[in-house]
PDB file of N, CA and C in Angstrom:
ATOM      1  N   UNK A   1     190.045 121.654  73.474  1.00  0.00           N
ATOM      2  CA  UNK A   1     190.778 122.532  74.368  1.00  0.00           C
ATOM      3  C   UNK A   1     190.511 123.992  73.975  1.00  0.00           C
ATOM      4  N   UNK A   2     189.978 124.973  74.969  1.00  0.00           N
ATOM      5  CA  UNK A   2     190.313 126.336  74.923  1.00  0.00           C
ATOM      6  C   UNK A   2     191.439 127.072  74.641  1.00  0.00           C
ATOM      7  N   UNK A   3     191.438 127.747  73.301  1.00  0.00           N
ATOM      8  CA  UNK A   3     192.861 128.627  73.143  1.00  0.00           C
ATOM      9  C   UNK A   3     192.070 130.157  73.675  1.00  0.00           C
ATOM     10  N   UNK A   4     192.569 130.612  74.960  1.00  0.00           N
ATOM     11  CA  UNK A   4     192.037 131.877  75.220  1.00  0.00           C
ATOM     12  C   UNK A   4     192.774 133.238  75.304  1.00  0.00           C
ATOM     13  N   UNK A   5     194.427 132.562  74.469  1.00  0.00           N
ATOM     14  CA  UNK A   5     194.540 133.591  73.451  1.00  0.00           C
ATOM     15  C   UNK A   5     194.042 134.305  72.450  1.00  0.00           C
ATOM     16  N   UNK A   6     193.734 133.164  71.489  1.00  0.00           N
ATOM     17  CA  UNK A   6     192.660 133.179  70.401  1.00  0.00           C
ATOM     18  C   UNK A   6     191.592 134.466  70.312  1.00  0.00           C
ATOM     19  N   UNK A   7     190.773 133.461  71.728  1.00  0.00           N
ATOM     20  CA  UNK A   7     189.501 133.443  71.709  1.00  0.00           C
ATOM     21  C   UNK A   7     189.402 135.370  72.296  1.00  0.00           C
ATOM     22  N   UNK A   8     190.567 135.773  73.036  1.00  0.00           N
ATOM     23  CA  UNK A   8     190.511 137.300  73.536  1.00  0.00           C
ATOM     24  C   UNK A   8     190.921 138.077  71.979  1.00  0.00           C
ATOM     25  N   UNK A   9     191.791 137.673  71.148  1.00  0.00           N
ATOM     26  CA  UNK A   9     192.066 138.226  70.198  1.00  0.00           C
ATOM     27  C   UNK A   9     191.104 138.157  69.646  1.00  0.00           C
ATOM     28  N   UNK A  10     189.930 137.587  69.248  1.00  0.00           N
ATOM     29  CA  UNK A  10     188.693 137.570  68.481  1.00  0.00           C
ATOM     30  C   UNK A  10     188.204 139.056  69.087  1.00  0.00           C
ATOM     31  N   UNK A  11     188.089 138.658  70.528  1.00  0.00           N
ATOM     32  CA  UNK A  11     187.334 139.988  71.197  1.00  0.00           C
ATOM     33  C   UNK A  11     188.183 141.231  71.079  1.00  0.00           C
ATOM     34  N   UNK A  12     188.946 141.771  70.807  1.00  0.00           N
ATOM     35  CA  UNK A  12     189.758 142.667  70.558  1.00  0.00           C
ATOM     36  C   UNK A  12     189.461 143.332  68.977  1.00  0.00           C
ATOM     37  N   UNK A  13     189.332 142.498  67.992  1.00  0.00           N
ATOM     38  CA  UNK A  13     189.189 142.384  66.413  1.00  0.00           C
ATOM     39  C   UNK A  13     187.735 143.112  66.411  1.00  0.00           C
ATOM     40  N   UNK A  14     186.673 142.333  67.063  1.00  0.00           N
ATOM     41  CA  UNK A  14     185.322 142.329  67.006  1.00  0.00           C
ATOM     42  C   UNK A  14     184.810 143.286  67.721  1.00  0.00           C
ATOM     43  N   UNK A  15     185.254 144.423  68.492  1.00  0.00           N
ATOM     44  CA  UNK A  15     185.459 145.396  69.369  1.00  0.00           C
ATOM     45  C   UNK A  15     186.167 146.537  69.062  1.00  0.00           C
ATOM     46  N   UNK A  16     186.605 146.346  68.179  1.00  0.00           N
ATOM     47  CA  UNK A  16     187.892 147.472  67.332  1.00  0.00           C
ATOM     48  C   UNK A  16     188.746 148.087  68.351  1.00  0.00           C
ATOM     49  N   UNK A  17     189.365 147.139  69.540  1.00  0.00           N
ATOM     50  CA  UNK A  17     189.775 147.606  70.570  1.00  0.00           C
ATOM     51  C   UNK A  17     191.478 148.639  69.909  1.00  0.00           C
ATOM     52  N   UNK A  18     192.086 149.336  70.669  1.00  0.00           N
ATOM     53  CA  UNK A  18     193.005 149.890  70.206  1.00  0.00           C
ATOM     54  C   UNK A  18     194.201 149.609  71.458  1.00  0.00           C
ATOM     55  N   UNK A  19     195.438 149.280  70.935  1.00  0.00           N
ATOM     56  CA  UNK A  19     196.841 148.714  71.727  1.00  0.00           C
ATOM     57  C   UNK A  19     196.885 149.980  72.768  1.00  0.00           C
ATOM     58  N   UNK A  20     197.449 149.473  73.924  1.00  0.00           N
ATOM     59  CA  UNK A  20     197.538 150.344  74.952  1.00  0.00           C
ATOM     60  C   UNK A  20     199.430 150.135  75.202  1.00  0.00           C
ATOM     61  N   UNK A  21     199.536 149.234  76.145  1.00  0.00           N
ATOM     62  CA  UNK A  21     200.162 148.599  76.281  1.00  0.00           C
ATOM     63  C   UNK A  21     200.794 146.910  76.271  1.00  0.00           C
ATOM     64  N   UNK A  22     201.805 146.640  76.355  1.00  0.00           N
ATOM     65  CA  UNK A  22     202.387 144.933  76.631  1.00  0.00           C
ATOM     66  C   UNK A  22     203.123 144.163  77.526  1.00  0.00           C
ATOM     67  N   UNK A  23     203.156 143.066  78.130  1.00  0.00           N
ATOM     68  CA  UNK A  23     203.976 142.349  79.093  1.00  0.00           C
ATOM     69  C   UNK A  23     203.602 143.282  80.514  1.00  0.00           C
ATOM     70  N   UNK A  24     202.323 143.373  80.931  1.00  0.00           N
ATOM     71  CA  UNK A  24     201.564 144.156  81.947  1.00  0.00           C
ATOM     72  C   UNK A  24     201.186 142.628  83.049  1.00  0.00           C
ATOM     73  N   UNK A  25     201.527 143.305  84.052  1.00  0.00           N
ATOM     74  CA  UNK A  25     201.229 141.651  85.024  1.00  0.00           C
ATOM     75  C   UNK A  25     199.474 142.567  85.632  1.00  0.00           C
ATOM     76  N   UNK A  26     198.544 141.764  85.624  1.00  0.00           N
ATOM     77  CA  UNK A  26     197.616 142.372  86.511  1.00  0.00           C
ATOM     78  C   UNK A  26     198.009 143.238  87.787  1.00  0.00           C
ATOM     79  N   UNK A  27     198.908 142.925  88.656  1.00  0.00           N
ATOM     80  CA  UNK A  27     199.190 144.336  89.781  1.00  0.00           C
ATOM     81  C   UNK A  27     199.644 145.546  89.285  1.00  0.00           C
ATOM     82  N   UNK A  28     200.370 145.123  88.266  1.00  0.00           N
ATOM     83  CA  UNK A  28     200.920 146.546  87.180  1.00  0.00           C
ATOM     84  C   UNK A  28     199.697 146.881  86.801  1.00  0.00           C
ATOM     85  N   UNK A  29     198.583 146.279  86.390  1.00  0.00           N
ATOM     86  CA  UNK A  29     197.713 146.860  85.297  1.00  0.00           C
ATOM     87  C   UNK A  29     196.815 147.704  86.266  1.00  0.00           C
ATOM     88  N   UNK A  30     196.537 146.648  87.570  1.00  0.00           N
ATOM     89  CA  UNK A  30     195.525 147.745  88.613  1.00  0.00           C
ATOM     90  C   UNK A  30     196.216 148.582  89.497  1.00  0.00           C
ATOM     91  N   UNK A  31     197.253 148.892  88.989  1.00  0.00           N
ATOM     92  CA  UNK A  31     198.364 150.040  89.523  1.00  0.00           C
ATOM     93  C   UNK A  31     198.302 150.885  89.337  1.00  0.00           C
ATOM     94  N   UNK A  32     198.519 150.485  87.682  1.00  0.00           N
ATOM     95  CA  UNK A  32     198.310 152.254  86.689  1.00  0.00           C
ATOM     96  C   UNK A  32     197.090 152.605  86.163  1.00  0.00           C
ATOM     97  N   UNK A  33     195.994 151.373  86.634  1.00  0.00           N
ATOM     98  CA  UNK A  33     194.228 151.864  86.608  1.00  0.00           C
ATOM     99  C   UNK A  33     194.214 153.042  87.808  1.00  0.00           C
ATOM    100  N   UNK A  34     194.792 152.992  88.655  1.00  0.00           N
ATOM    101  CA  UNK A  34     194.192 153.534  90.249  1.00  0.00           C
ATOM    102  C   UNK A  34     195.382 154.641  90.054  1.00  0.00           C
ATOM    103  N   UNK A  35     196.067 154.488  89.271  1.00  0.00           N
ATOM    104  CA  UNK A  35     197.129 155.947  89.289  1.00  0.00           C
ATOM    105  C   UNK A  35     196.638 156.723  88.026  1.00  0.00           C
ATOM    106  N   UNK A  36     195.824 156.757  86.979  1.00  0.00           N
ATOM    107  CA  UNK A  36     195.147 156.868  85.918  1.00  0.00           C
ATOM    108  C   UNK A  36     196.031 157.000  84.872  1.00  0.00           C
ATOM    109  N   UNK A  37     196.894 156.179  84.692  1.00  0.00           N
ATOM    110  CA  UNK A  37     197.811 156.120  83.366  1.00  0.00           C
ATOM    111  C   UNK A  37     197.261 155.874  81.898  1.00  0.00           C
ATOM    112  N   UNK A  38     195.526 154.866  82.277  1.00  0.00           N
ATOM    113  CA  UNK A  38     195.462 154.195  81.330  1.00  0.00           C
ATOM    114  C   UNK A  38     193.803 154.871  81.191  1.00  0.00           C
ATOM    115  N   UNK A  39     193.372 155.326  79.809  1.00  0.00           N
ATOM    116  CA  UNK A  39     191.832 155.680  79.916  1.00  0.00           C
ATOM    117  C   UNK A  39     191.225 154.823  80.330  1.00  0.00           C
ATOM    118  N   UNK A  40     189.735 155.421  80.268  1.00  0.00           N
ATOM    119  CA  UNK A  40     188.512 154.769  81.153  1.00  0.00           C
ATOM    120  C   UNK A  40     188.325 153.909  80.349  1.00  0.00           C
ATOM    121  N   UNK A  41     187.744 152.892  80.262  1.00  0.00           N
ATOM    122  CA  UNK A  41     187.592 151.785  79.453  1.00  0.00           C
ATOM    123  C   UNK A  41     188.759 150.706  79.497  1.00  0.00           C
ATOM    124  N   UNK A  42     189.554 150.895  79.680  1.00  0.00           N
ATOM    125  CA  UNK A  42     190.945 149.840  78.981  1.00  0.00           C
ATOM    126  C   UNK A  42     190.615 148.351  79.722  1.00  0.00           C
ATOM    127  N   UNK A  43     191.116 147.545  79.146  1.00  0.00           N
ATOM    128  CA  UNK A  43     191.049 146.115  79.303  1.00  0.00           C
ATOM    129  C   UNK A  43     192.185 145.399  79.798  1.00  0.00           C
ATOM    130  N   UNK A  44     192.457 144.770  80.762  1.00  0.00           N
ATOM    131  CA  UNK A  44     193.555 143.911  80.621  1.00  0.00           C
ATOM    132  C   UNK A  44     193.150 142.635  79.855  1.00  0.00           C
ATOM    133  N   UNK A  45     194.104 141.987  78.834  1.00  0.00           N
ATOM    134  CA  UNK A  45     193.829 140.862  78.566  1.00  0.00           C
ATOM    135  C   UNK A  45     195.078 139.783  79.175  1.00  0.00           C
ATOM    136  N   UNK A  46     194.485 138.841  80.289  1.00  0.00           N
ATOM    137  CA  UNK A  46     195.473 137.877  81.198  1.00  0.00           C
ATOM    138  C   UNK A  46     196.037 137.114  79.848  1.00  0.00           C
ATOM    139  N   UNK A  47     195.557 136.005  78.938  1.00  0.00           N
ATOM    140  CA  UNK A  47     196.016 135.436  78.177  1.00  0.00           C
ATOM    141  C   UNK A  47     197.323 135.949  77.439  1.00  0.00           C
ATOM    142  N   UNK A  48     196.916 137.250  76.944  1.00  0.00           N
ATOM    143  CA  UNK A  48     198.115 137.576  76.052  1.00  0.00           C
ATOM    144  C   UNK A  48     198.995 138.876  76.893  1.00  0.00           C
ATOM    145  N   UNK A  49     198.626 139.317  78.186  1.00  0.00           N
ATOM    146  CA  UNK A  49     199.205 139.777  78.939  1.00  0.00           C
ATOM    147  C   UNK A  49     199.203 141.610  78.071  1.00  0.00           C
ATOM    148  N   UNK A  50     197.923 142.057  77.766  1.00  0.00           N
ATOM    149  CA  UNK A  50     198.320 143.126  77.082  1.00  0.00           C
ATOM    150  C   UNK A  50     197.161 144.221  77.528  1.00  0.00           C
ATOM    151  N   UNK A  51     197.583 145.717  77.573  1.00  0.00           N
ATOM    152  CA  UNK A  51     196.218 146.164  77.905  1.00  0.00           C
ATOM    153  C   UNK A  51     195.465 147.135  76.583  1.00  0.00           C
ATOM    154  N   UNK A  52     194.490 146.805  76.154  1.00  0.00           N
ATOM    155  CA  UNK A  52     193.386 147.269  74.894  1.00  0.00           C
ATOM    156  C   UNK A  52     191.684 148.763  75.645  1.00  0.00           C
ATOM    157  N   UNK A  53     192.448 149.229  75.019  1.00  0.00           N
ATOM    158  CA  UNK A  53     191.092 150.054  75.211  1.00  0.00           C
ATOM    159  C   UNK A  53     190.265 150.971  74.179  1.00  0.00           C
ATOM    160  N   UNK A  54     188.766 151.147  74.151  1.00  0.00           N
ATOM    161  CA  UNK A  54     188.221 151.715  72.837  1.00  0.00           C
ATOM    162  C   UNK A  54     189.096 152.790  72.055  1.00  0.00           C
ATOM    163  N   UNK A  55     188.515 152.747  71.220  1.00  0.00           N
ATOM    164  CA  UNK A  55     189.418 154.122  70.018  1.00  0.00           C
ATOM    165  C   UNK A  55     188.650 155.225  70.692  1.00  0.00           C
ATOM    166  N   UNK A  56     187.577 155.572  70.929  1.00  0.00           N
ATOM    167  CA  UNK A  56     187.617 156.912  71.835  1.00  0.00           C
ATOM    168  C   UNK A  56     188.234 157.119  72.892  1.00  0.00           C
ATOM    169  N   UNK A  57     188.617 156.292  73.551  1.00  0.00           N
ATOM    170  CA  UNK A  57     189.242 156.256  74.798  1.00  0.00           C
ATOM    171  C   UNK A  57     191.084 156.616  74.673  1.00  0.00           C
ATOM    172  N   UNK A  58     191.074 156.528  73.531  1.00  0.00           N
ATOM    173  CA  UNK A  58     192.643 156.090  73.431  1.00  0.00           C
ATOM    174  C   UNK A  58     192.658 157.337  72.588  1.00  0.00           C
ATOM    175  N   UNK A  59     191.751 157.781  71.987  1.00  0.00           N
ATOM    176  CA  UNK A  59     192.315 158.851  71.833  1.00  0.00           C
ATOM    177  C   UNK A  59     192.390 160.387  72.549  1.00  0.00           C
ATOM    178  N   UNK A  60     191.494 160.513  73.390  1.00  0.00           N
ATOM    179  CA  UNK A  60     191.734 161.365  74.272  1.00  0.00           C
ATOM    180  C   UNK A  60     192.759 161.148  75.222  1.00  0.00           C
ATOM    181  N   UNK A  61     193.300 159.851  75.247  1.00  0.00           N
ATOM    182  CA  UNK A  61     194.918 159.824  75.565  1.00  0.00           C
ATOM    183  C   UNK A  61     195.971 160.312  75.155  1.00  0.00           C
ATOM    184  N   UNK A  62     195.847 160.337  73.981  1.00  0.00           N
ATOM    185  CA  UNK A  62     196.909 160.958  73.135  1.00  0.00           C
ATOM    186  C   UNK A  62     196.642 162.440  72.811  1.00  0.00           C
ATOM    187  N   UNK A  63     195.489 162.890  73.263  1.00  0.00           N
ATOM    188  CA  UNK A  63     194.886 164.368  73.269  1.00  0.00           C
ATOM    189  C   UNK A  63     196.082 164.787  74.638  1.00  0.00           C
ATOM    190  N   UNK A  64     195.992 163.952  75.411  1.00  0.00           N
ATOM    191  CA  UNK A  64     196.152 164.619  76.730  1.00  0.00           C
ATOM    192  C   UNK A  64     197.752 164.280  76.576  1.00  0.00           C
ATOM    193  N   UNK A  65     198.518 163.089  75.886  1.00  0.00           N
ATOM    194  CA  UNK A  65     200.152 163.600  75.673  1.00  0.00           C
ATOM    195  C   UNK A  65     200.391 164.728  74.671  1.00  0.00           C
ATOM    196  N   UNK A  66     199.485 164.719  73.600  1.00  0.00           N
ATOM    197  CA  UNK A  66     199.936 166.140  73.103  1.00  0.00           C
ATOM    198  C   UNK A  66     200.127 167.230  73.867  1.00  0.00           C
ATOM    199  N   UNK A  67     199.062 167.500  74.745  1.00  0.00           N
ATOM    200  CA  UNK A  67     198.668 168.431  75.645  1.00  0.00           C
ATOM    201  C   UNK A  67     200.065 168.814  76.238  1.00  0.00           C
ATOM    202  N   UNK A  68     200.143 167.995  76.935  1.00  0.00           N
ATOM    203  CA  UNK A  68     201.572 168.156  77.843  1.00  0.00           C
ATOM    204  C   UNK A  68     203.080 168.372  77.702  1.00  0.00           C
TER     205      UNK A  68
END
């Protein structure tokens, strides 16, 4: 049997992805893609319901809440 919890958390580890957000339903996630809440890159992961995006990406996020 496929654990594709697991198997996305591998890809997250192996990617050095960085936490975005949690408990994101996909319409939420392509909500706040198309409203630009979330940097370029970010990931939804369906299994664990969470959204991950690169460490460059995430940090010019936090460039841009300092900013403000």
């Amino acid at each position: 049997m496929i654990d594709h919890a697991q198997r996305q958390r591998a890809t997250i580890a192996r990617e050095n992805l960085v936490f975005i957000a949690e408990n994101i339903s996909q319409e939420a996630f392509v909500m706040a893609v198309h409203r630009r809440e979330y940097p370029a890159g970010s990931r939804w992961f369906w299994a664990i319901q969470q959204v991950w995006a690169p460490r460059s990406a995430a940090q010019d996020l936090q460039n841009k809440e300092a900013a403000e």
